[in-house]
N, C-alpha and C. Protein backbone atom coordinates (compact mmCIF):
# COMPACT_ATOMS: atom_id res chain seq x y z
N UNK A 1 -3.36 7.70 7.19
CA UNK A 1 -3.20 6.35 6.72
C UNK A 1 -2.21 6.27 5.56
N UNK A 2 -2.35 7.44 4.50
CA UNK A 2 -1.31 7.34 3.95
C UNK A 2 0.11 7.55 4.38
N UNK A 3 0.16 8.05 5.12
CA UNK A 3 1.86 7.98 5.93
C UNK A 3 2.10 6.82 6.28
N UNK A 4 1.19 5.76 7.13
CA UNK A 4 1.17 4.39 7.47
C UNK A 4 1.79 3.16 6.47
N UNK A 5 1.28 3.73 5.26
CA UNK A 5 1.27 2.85 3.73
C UNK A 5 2.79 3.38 3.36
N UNK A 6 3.01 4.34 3.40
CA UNK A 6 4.56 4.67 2.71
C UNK A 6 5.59 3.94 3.64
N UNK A 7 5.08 4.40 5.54
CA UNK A 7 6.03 3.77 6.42
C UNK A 7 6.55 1.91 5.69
N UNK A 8 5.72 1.37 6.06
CA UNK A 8 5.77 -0.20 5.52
C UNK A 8 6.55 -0.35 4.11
N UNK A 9 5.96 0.53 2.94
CA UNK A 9 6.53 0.21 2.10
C UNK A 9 7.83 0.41 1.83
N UNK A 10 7.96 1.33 2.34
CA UNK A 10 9.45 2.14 2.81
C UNK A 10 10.41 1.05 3.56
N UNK A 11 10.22 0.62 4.69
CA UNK A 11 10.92 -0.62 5.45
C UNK A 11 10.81 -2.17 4.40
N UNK A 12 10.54 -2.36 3.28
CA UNK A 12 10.28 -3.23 2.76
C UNK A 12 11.44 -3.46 1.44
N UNK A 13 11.55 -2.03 1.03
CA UNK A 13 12.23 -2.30 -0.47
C UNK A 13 13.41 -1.66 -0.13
N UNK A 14 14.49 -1.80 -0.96
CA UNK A 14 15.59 -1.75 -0.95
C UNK A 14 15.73 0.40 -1.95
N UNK A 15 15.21 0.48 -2.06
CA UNK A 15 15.39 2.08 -2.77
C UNK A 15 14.20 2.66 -2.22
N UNK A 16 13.99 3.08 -0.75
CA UNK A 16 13.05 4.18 -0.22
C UNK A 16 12.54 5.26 -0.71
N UNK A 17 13.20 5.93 -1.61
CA UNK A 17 13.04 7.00 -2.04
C UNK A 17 12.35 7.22 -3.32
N UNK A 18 11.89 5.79 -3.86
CA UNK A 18 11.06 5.70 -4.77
C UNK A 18 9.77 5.41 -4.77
N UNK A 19 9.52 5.53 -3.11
CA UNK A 19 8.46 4.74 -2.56
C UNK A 19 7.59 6.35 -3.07
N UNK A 20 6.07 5.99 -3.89
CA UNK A 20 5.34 7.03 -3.66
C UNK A 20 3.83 6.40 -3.44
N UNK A 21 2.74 6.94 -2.90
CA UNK A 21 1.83 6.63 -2.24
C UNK A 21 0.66 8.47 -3.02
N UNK A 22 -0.10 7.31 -3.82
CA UNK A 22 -1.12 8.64 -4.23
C UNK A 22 -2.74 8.15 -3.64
N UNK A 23 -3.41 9.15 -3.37
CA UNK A 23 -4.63 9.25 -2.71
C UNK A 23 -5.32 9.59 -3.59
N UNK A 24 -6.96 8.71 -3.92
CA UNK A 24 -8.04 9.68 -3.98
C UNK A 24 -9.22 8.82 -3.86
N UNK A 25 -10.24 9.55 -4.09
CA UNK A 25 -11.68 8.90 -3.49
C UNK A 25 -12.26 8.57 -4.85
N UNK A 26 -13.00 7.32 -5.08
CA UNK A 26 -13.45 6.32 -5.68
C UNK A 26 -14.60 6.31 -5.55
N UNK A 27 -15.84 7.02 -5.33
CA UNK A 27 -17.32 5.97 -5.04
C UNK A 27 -17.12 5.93 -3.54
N UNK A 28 -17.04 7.09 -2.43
CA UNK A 28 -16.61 6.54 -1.22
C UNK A 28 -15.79 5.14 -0.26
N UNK A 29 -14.94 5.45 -1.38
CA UNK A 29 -13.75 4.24 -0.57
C UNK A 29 -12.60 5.29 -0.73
N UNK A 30 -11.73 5.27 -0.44
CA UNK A 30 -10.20 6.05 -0.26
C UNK A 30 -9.66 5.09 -0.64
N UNK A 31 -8.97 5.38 -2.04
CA UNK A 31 -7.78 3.96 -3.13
C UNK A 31 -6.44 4.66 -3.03
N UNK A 32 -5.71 4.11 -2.56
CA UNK A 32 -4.19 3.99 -2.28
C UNK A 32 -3.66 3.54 -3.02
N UNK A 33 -2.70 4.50 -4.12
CA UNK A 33 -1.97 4.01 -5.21
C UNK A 33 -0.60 3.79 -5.01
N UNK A 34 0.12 2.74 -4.33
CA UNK A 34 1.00 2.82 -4.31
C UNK A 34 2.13 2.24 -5.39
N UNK A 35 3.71 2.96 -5.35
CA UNK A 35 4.55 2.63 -6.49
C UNK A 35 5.76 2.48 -5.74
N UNK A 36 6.71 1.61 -6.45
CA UNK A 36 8.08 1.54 -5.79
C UNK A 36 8.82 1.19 -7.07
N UNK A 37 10.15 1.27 -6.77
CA UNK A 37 10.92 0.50 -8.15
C UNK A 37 10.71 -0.45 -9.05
N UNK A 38 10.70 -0.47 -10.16
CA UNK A 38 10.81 -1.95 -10.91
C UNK A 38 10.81 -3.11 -9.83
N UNK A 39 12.71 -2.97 -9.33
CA UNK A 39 13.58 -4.10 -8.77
C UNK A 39 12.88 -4.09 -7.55
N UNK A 40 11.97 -3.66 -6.90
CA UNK A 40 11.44 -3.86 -5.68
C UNK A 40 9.89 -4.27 -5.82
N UNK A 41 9.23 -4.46 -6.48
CA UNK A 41 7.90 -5.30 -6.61
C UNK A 41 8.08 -5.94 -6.41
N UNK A 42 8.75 -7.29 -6.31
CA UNK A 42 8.57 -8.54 -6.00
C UNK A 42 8.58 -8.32 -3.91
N UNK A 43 9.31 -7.13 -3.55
CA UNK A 43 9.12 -7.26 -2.27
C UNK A 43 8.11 -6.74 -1.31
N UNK A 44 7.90 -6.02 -2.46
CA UNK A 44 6.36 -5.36 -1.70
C UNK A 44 5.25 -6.52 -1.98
N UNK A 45 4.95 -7.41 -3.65
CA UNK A 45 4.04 -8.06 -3.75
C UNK A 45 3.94 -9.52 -2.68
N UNK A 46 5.22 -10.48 -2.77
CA UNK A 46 6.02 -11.31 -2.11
C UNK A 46 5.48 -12.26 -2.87
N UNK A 47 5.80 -13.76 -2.19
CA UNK A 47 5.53 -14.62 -2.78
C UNK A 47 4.08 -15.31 -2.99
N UNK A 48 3.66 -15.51 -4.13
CA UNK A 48 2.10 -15.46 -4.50
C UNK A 48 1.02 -14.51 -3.84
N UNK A 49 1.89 -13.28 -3.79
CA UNK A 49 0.86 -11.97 -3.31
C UNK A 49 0.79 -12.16 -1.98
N UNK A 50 1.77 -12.75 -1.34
CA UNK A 50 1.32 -12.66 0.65
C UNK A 50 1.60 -11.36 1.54
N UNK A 51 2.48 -10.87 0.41
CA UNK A 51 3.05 -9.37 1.63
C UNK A 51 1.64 -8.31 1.35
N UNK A 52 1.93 -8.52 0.04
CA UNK A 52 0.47 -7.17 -0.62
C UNK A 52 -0.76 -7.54 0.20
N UNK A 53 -0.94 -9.33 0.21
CA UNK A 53 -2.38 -9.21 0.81
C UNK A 53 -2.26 -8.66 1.99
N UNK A 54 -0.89 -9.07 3.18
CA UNK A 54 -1.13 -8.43 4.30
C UNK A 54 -0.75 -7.18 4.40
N UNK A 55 -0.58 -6.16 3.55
CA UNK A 55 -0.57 -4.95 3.72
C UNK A 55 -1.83 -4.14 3.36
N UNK A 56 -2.77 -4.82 2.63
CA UNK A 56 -4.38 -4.78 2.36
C UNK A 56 -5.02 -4.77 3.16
N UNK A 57 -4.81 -6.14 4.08
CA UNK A 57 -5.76 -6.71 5.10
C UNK A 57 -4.62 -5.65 6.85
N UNK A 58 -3.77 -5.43 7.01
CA UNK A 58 -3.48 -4.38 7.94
C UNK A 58 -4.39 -2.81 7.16
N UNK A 59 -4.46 -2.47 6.30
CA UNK A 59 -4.89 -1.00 6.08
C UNK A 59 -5.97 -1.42 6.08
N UNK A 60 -6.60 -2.10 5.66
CA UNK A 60 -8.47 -2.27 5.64
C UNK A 60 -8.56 -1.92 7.57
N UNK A 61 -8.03 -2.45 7.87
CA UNK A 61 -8.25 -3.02 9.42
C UNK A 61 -8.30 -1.54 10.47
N UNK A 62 -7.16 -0.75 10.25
CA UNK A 62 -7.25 0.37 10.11
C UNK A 62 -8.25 1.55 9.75
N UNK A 63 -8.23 1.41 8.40
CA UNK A 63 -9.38 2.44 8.39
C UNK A 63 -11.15 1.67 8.45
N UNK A 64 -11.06 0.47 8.91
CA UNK A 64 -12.27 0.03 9.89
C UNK A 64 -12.65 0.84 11.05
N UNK A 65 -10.98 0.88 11.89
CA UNK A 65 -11.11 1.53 12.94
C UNK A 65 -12.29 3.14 12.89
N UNK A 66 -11.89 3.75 11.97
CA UNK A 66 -11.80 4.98 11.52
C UNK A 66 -12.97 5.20 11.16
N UNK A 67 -13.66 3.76 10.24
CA UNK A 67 -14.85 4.03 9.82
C UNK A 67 -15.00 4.65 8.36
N UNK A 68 -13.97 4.14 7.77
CA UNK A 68 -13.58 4.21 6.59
C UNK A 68 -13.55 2.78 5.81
N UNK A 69 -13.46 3.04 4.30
CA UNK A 69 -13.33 2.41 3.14
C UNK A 69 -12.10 2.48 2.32
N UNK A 70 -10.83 1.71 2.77
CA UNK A 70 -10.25 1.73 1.68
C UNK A 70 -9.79 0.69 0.86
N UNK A 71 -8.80 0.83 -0.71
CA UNK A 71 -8.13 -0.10 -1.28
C UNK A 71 -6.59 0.23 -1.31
N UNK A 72 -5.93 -0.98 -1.87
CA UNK A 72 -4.73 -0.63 -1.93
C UNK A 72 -4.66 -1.08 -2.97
N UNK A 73 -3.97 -0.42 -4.19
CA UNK A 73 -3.32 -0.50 -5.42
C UNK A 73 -1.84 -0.62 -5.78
N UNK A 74 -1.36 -1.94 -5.73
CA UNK A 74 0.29 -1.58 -6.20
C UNK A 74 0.21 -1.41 -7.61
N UNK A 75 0.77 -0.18 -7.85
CA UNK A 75 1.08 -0.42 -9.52
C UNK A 75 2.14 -0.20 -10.34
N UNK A 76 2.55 -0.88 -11.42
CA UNK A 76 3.63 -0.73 -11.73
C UNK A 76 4.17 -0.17 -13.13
């Protein structure tokens, strides 16, 4: 799933290579820390948080499948 989270974020911002994606377990949920450039938050977050929520609500959905718990963290 974390490869999934970098893919997207990766196709999203304009400097790929800053895209990083950290893992760890919380209280049994799996929290996804993800980071990208300064100049690229606004494209990962979008406008009033619509890209972030649907990149939340696609990974939740996911590791539903799985039978998992996770979050997603953009941080900056």
């Amino acid at each position: 799933m974390k490869d999934l989270l970098i893919y997207i974020a990766q196709n999203l911002v304009d400097n790929p290579d800053e895209v990083s994606v950290v893992e760890r377990e919380d209280g049994g949920e799996t929290v996804f820390e993800l980071r990208v450039a300064p100049s690229d938050m606004g494209k990962v977050i979008g406008h009033h948080g619509k890209i972030a929520k649907q990149i939340r609500i696609l990974m939740r959905s996911v590791a539903q499948k799985q039978g998992k718990r996770v979050s997603v963290d953009i941080m900056d």
